[in-house]
Protein backbone atom coordinates (compact mmCIF):
# COMPACT_ATOMS: atom_id res chain seq x y z
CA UNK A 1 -5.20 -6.90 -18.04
CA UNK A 2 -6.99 -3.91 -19.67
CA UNK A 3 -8.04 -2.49 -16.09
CA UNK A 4 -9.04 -4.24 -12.97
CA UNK A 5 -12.98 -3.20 -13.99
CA UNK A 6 -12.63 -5.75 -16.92
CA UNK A 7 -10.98 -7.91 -14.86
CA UNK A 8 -13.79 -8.18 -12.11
CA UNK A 9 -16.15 -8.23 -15.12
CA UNK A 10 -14.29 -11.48 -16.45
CA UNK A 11 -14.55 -13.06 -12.93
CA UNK A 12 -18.37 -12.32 -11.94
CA UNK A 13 -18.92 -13.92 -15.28
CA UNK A 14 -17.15 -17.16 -14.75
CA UNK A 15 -18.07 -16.98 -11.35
CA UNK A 16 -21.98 -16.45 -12.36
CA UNK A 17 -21.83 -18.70 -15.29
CA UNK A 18 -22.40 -21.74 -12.94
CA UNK A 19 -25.89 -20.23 -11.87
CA UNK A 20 -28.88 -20.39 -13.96
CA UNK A 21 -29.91 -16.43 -13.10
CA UNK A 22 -33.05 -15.70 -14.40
CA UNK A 23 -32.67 -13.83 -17.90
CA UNK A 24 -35.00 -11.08 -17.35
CA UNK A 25 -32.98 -9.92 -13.91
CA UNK A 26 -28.94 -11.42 -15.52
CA UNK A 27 -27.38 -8.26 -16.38
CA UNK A 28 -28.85 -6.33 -13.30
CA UNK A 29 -27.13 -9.14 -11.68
CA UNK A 30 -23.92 -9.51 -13.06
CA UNK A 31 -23.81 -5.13 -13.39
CA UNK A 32 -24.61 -5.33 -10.03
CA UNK A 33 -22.09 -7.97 -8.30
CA UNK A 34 -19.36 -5.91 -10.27
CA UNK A 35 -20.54 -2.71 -9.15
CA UNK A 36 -20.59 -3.67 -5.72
CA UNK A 37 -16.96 -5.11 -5.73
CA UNK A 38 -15.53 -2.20 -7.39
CA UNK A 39 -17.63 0.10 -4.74
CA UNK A 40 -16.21 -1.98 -1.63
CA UNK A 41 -12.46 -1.47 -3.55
CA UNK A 42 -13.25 2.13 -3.50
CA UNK A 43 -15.05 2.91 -0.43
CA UNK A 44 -12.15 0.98 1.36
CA UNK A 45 -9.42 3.05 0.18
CA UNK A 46 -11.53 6.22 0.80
CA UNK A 47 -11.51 5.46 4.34
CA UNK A 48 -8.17 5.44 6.98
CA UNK A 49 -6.02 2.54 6.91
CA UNK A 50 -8.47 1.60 3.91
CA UNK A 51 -5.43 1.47 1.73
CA UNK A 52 -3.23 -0.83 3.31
CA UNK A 53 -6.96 -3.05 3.62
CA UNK A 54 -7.20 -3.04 0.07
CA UNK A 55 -3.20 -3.52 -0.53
CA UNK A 56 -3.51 -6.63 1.61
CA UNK A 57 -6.16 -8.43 -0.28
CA UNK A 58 -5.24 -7.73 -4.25
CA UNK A 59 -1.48 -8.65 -2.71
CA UNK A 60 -3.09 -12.13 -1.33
CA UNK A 61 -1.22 -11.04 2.23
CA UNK A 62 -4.79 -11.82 3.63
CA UNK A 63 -7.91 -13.93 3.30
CA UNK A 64 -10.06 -13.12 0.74
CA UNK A 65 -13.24 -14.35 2.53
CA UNK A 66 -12.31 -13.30 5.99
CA UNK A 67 -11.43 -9.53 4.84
CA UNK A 68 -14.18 -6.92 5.64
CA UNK A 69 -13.25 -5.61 1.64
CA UNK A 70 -15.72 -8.50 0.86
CA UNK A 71 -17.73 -8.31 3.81
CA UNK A 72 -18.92 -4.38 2.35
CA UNK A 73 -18.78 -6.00 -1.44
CA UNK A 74 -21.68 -8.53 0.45
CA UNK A 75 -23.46 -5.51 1.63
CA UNK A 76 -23.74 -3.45 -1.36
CA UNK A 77 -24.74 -5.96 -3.17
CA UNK A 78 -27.33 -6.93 -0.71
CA UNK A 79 -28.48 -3.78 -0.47
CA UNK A 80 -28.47 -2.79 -4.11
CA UNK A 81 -29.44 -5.39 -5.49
CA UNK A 82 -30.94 -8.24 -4.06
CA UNK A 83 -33.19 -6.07 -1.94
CA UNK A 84 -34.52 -5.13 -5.22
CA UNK A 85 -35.06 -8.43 -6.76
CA UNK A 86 -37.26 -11.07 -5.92
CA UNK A 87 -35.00 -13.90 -6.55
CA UNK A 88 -35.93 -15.92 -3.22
CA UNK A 89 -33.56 -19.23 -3.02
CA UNK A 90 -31.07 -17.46 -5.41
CA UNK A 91 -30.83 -14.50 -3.72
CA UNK A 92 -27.94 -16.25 -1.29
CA UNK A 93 -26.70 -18.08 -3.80
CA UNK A 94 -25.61 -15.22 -5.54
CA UNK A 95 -24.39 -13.61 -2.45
CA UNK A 96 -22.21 -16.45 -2.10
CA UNK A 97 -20.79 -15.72 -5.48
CA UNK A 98 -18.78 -12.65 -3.36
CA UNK A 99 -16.38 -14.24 -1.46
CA UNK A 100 -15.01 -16.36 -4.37
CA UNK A 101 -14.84 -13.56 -6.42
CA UNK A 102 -13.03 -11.73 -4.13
CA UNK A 103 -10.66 -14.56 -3.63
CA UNK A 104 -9.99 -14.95 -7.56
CA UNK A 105 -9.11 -10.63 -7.21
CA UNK A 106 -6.58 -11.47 -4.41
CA UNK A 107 -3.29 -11.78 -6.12
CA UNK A 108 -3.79 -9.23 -8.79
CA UNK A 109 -1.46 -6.61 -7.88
CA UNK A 110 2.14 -7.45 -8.00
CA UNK A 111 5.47 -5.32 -8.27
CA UNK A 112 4.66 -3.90 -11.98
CA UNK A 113 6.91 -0.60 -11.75
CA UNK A 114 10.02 -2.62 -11.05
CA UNK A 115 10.93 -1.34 -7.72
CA UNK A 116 11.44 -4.73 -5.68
CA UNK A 117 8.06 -3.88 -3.36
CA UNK A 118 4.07 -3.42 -4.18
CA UNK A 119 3.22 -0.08 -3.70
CA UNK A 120 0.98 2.79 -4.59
CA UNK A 121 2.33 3.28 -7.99
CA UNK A 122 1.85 -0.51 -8.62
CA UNK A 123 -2.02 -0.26 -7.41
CA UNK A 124 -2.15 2.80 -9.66
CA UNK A 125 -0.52 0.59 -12.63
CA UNK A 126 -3.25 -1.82 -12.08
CA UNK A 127 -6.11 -0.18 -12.06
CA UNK A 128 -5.31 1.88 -14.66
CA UNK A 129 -4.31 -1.33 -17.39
CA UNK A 130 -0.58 -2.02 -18.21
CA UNK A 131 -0.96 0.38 -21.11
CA UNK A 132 -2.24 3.20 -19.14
CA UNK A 133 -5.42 3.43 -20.67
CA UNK A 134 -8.57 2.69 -19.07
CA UNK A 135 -8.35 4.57 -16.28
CA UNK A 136 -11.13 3.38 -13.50
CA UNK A 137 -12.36 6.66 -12.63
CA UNK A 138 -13.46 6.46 -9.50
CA UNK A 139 -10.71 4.33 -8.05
CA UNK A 140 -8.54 6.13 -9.54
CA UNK A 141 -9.20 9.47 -8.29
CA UNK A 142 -9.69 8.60 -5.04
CA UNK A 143 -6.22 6.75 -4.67
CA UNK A 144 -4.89 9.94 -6.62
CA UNK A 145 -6.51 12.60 -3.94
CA UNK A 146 -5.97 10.43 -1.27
CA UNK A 147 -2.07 9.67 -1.67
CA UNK A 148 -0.83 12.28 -4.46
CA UNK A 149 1.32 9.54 -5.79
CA UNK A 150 2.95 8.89 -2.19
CA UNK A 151 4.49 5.30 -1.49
């Protein structure tokens, strides 16, 4: 995996490839479901006990649909985008797009640094891409301020 912004890119596109989106409003769309998933990833760790939230759901330890990581990826995109849009019956079809998405994510991260355990340095690995370029900016920072490289 390059970085785990391609990665959700690669999903919302499967994922939206089953809906006829409206061409004129598609790449707002698909932009926008990926933004908002990356932005609940983000906003989550930002917050306490956000880390372990997010650890928990790329690790598959919990419900993809039931975790509030996907109940915030719902509400940014909501808000962001589907406010904006006048998509009427699509609008929730869309939104139902999230949760599957999010499910497809769970699973991601596994022990990459060779340790025995999933840890920071194994989110880090992730979002950054097995070859340590593409670093996700945003993530990436915050996980880096946040922790300072702490397990």
């Amino acid at each position: 995996m390059a970085n785990i912004n391609d990665y959700i890119q690669q999903v919302v596109g499967a994922a939206a490839g089953k809906v006829e989106i409206p061409a004129q409003v598609k790449d707002q769309v698909l932009n926008g479901l990926s933004s908002s998933i990356l932005g609940s990833l983000t906003q989550t760790v930002a917050k306490p006990g956000g880390l372990e939230e997010v650890k928990n759901l790329l690790t598959g330890r919990i419900n993809a649909a039931s975790s509030p990581v996907t109940a915030l990826a719902g509400n940014i995109f909501n808000s962001n985008v589907l406010s904006k849009l006048n998509l009427g019956k699509l609008a929730p079809v869309l939104a139902g797009l999230i949760p599957g998405i999010m499910t497809k994510l769970s699973g991601i991260i596994k022990d990459q640094d060779g340790d025995g355990d999933v840890d920071i340095n194994d989110i880090l690995l992730t979002l950054k891409g097995g070859n340590g370029s593409g670093i996700l900016g945003a993530a990436t920072s915050i996980l880096g301020s946040l922790l300072g490289g702490k397990k």
